[in-house]
Structure formats: structure tokens, C-alpha cells
Protein backbone atom coordinates (compact mmCIF):
# COMPACT_ATOMS: atom_id res chain seq x y z
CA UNK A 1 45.11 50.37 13.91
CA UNK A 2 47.22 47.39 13.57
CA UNK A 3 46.87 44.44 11.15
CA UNK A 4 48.34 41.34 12.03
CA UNK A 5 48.48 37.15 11.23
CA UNK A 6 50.63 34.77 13.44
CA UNK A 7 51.40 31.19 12.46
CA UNK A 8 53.81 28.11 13.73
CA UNK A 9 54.69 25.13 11.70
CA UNK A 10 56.50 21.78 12.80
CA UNK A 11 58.37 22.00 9.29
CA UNK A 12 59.25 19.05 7.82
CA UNK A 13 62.20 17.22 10.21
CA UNK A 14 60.55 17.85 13.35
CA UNK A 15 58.78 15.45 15.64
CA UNK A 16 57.11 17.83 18.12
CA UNK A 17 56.61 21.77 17.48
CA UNK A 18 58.61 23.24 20.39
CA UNK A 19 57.89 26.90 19.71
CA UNK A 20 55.05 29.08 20.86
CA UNK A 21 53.42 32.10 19.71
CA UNK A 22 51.26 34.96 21.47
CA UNK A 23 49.70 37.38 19.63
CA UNK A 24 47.18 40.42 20.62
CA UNK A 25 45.69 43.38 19.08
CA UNK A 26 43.67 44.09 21.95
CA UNK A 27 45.10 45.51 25.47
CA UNK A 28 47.03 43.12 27.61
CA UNK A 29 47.45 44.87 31.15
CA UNK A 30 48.74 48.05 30.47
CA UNK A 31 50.14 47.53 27.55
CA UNK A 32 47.94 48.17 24.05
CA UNK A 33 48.87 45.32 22.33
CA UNK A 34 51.78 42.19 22.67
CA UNK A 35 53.42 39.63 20.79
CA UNK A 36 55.58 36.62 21.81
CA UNK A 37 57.58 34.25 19.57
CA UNK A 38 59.26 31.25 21.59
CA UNK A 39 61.49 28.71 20.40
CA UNK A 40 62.02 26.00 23.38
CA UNK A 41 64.80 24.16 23.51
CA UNK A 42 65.68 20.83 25.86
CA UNK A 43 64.86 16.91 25.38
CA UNK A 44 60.95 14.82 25.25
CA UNK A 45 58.79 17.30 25.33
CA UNK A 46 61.02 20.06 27.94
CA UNK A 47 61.11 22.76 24.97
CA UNK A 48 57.57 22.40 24.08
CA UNK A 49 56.59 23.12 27.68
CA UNK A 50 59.32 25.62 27.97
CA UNK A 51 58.23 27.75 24.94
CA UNK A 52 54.39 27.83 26.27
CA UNK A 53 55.00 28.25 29.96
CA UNK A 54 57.40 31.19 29.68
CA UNK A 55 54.88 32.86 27.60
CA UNK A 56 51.71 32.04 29.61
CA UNK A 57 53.83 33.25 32.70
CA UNK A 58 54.93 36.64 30.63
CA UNK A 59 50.94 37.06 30.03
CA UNK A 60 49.98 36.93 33.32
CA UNK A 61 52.30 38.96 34.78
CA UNK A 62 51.64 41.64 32.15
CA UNK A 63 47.83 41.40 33.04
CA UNK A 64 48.03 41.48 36.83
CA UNK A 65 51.23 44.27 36.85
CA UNK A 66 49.96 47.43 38.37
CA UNK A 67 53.12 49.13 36.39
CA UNK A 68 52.64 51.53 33.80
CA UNK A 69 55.79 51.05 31.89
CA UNK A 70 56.54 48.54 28.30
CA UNK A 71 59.84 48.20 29.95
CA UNK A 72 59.84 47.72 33.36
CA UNK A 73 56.37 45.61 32.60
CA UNK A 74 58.21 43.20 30.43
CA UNK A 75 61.41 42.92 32.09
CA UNK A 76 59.38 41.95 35.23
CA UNK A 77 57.64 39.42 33.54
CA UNK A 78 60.64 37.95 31.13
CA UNK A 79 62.61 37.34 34.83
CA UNK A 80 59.51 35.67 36.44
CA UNK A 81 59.25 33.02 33.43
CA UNK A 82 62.94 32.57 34.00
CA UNK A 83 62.59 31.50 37.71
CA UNK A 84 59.80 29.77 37.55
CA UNK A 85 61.47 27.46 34.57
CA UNK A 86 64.24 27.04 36.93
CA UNK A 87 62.49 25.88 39.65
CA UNK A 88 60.49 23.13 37.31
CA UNK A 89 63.80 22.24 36.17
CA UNK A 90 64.62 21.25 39.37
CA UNK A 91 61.40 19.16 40.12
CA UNK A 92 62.27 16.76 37.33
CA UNK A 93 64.17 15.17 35.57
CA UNK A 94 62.46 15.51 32.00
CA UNK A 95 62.77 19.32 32.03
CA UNK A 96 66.82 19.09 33.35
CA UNK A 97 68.30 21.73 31.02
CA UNK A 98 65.01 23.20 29.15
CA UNK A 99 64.68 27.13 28.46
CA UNK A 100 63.68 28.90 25.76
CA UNK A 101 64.38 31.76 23.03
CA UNK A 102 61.59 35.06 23.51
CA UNK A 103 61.12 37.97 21.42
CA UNK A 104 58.54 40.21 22.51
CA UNK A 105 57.06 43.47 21.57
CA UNK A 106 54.70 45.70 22.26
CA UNK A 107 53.34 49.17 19.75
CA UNK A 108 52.56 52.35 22.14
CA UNK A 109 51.30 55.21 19.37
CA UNK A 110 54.13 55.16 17.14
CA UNK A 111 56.77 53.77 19.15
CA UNK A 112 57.64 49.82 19.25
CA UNK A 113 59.35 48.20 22.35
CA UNK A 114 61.15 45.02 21.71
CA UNK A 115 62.63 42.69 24.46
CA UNK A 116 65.11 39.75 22.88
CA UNK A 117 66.70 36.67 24.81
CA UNK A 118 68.15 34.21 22.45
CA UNK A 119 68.09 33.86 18.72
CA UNK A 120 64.77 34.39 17.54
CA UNK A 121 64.20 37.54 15.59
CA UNK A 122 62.96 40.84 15.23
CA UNK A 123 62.58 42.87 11.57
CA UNK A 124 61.39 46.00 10.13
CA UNK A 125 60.79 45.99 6.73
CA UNK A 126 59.81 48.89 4.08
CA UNK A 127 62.28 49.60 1.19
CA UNK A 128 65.22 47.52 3.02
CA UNK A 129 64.86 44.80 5.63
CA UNK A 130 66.72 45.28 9.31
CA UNK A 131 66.96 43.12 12.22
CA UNK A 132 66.39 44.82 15.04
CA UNK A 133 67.46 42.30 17.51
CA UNK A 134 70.62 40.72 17.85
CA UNK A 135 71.31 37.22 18.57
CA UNK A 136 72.47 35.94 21.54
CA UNK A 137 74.21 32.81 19.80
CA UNK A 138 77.80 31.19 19.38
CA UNK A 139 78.29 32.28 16.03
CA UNK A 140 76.75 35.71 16.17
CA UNK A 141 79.65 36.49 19.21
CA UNK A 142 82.18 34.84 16.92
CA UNK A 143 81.11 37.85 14.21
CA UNK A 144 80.77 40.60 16.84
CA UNK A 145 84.93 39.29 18.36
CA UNK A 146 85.89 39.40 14.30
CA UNK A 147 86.50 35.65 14.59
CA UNK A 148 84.49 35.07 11.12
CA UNK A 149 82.85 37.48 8.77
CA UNK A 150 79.12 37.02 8.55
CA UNK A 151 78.95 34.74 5.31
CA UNK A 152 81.11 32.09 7.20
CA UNK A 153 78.32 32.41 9.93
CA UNK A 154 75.67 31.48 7.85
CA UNK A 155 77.16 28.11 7.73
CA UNK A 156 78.56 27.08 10.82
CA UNK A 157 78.00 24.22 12.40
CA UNK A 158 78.03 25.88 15.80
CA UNK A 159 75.16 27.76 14.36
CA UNK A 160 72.43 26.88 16.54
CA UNK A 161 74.37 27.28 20.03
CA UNK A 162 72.76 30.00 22.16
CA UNK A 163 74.76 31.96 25.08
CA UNK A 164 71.04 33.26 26.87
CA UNK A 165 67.92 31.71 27.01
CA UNK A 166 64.83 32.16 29.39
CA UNK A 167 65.36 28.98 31.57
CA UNK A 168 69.34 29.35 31.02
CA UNK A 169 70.94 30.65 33.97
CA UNK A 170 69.79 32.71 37.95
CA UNK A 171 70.39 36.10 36.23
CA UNK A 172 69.26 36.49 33.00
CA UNK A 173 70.42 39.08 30.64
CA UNK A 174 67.64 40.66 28.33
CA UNK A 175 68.12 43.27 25.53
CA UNK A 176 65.48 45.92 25.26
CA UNK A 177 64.79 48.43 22.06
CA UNK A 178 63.19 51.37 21.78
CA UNK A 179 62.22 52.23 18.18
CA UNK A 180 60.07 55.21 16.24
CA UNK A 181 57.97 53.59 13.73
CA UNK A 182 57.65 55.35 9.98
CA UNK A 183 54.61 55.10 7.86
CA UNK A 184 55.05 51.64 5.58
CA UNK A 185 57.42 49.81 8.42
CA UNK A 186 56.02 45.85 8.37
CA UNK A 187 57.39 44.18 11.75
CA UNK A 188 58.27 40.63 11.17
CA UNK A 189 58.77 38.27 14.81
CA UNK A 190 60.40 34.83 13.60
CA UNK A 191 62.09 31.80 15.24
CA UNK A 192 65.01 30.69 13.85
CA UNK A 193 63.43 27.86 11.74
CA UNK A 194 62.61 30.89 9.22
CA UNK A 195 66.07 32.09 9.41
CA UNK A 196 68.17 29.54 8.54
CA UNK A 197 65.99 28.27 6.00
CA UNK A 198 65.92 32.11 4.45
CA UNK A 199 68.61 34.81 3.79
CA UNK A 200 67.09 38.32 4.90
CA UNK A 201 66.98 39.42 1.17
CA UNK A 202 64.50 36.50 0.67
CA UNK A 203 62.24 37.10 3.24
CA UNK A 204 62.37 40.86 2.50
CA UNK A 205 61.31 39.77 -1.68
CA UNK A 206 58.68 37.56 -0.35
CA UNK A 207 57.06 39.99 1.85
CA UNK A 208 57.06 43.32 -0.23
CA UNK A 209 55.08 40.42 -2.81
CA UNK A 210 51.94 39.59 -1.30
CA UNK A 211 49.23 41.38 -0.60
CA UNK A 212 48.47 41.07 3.26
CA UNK A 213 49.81 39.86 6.58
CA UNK A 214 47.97 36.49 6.15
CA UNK A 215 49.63 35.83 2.68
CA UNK A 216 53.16 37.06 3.69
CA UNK A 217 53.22 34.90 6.90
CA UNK A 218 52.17 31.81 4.87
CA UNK A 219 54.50 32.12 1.91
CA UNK A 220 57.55 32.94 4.28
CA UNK A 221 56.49 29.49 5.70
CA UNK A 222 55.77 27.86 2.73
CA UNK A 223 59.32 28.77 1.33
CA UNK A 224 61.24 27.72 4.93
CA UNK A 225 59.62 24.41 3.86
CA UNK A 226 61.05 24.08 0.31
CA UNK A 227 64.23 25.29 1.49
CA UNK A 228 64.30 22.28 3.76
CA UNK A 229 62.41 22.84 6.77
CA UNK A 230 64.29 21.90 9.09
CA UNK A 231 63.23 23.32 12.40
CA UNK A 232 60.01 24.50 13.62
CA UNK A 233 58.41 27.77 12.11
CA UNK A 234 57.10 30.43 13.63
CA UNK A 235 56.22 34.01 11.98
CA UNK A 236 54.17 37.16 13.28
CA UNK A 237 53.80 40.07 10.69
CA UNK A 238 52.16 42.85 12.08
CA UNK A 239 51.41 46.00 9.90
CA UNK A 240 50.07 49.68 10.89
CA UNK A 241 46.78 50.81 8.80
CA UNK A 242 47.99 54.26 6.57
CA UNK A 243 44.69 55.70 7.74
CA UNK A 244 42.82 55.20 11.14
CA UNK A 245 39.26 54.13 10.19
């Protein structure tokens, strides 16, 4: 039995919220469960529709897939957001150069399936924090080639430029992990408006400090805020119940 709270803020510099967030406990096509966290990206109002059509599209095509499997079912429906942003891209000029970040995951029994194009984030938490995903950014290839060490990434300016993006290019490139859950794990989805307003070691503290998935999602906002706020936020914690009731 899962327990889970989702939430997106504007945060404090931002004009328009331009990410999106999908979240079900209940069965979505064949999958038991899904969660989406966008983070659009493009001028007006381009990343705001980018961010909620690629996930509306990803929905659909989940729900009317006749395939069986996480993987093949998300893939499928990750690459049909990606055309059909392409193709609205090319209708108009107000969405010229739109696309957006996706992290999505699914929980089969004990085993969690994660998809990742872009920089927002994927976490499991219990005594340490790791990030599952890996971002598909500037910097983070810059750290991978041993052009800077991670604490020089932090800070970069080129912080915020993504290589792959849903919308980005004809063929797009998605990472896929396959992980066993342990009792205790807490799975935290985030755009990068939590991120670069928090170290991991923060959002780790505030997490193992509140009590349930509504409080930890709205502190972890609440600090992104006083850190700055700088970007939109968008958080999903999802949790396993110890016992089935």
C-alpha cells in the first residue's frame, strides 16, 4: 500500500508555473500506479503547455496501451509526447523551441521503474539519500568528462543548460532504472527548483523530520522558498506502508 502527497509551487521569482505533476495510487493501464514530474521549458507560456501536454499524452498512451510491460509501456508513451511536441512546435510560432524535463515512475510489488529525460530528479531515501537518476545537463557532463569536480557544479552558471528534453530533438534518448525497493525506502520525484535551492543532505534532514508525506513535501517547499525560490517547485514523496492493512 503506498502513501503519497504531490505539490507544485511558482516559488517566489516566477511569473507562470511551467512544471506539471501526475500522480496516481490507483491503476493507470497496466501499470499499478504512476507518477510524472515535468519541468517545461521555452518562452510565453510554451513550457507551461509543454510540461502538461507531454504528461497528458504519457497518460493516455499508458491507458489505451494493450502492452504489459513498465518499460516498453513508458518508453512508448515518453516518444509519443516527444513527436507530438514537435509537431506543435512547428504549427506556431509561440511554442518554437519548447520541450520539457520528465521523470516518471511506476511501483510493481517491490520493484520501482524509473524513466528520466532531463534534469529533474529521482531519490531514495532511508538512512542516506541517493539520486537515482542522472541529469542530462551541461554541467552534470562537464563532471562525468572530469572537467569540474561536483562542488564547482553546484555553482555554475551553465547550470541550468539541458542536453535532452521531451520536445528537444527527432530521436530522443531516455534513461530507464530498474530498482528493488527495501523496507523504509521514501521515493522523492523533484524538479530542479528543489534542487538548486537544496543540497541533498538538506532535503535528506528535512525529510527523515516530519512525520508524513504531506508534511515532508511542504517543508521541502517551504525551505526551496527561504533559500530563494527561484524556479518553480515541484515535489512527489511517495512512501510504502510497513504492514499491508
Amino acid at each position: 500500500m503506498l502513501k503519497t502527497f504531490s505539490i507544485t509551487d511558482i516559488g517566489l521569482k516566477r511569473k507562470i508555473n511551467q512544471d506539471y505533476v501526475f500522480s496516481s495510487e490507483m491503476q493507470v493501464g497496466a501499470l499499478p500506479n504512476l507518477f510524472i514530474v515535468a519541468d517545461g521549458m521555452g518562452g510565453h507560456k510554451a513550457g507551461d503547455y509543454a510540461s502538461r501536454k507531454a504528461t497528458q499524452i504519457i497518460v493516455e498512451s499508458i491507458k489505451s496501451s494493450e502492452e504489459t510491460s513498465p518499460v516498453r509501456l513508458i518508453r512508448t508513451a515518453v516518444e509519443r509526447a516527444n513527436k507530438e511536441l514537435l509537431k506543435k512546435a512547428k504549427e506556431s510560432e509561440d511554442y518554437e523551441g519548447m520541450g520539457t524535463t520528465m521523470v516518471v515512475a511506476t511501483i510493481t510489488e517491490e520493484c520501482l521503474y524509473v524513466a528520466n529525460v532531463g534534469d529533474s530528479r529521482l531519490y531514495i531515501i532511508n538512512d542516506e539519500i541517493n539520486q537515482v537518476t542522472k541529469d542530462h545537463s551541461l554541467v552534470e557532463e562537464m563532471v562525468r568528462m572530469g572537467g569540474i569536480d561536483e562542488e564547482t557544479a553546484k555553482y555554475h552558471p551553465k547550470k541550468n543548460v539541458i542536453t535532452r528534453a521531451v520536445g528537444g530533438a527527432e530521436e530522443i534518448e531516455i534513461d530507464f532504472f530498474e530498482l528493488k525497493l527495501m523496507p523504509g525506502d521514501i521515493i522523492l520525484m523533484c524538479s530542479d527548483g528543489l534542487t538548486n535551492m537544496l543540497d541533498d543532505e538538506e532535503i535528506k534532514l528535512i525529510i527523515k523530520k516530519q512525520r508524513d508525506v504531506i508534511e515532508k513535501a511542504e517543508e521541502l517547499v517551504k525551505a526551496a522558498n527561504e533559500n530563494g525560490g527561484r524556479d518553480n517547485i515541484t515535489v512527489t514523496i511517495i512512501e510504502q506502508s510497513e504492514t499491508e492493512e
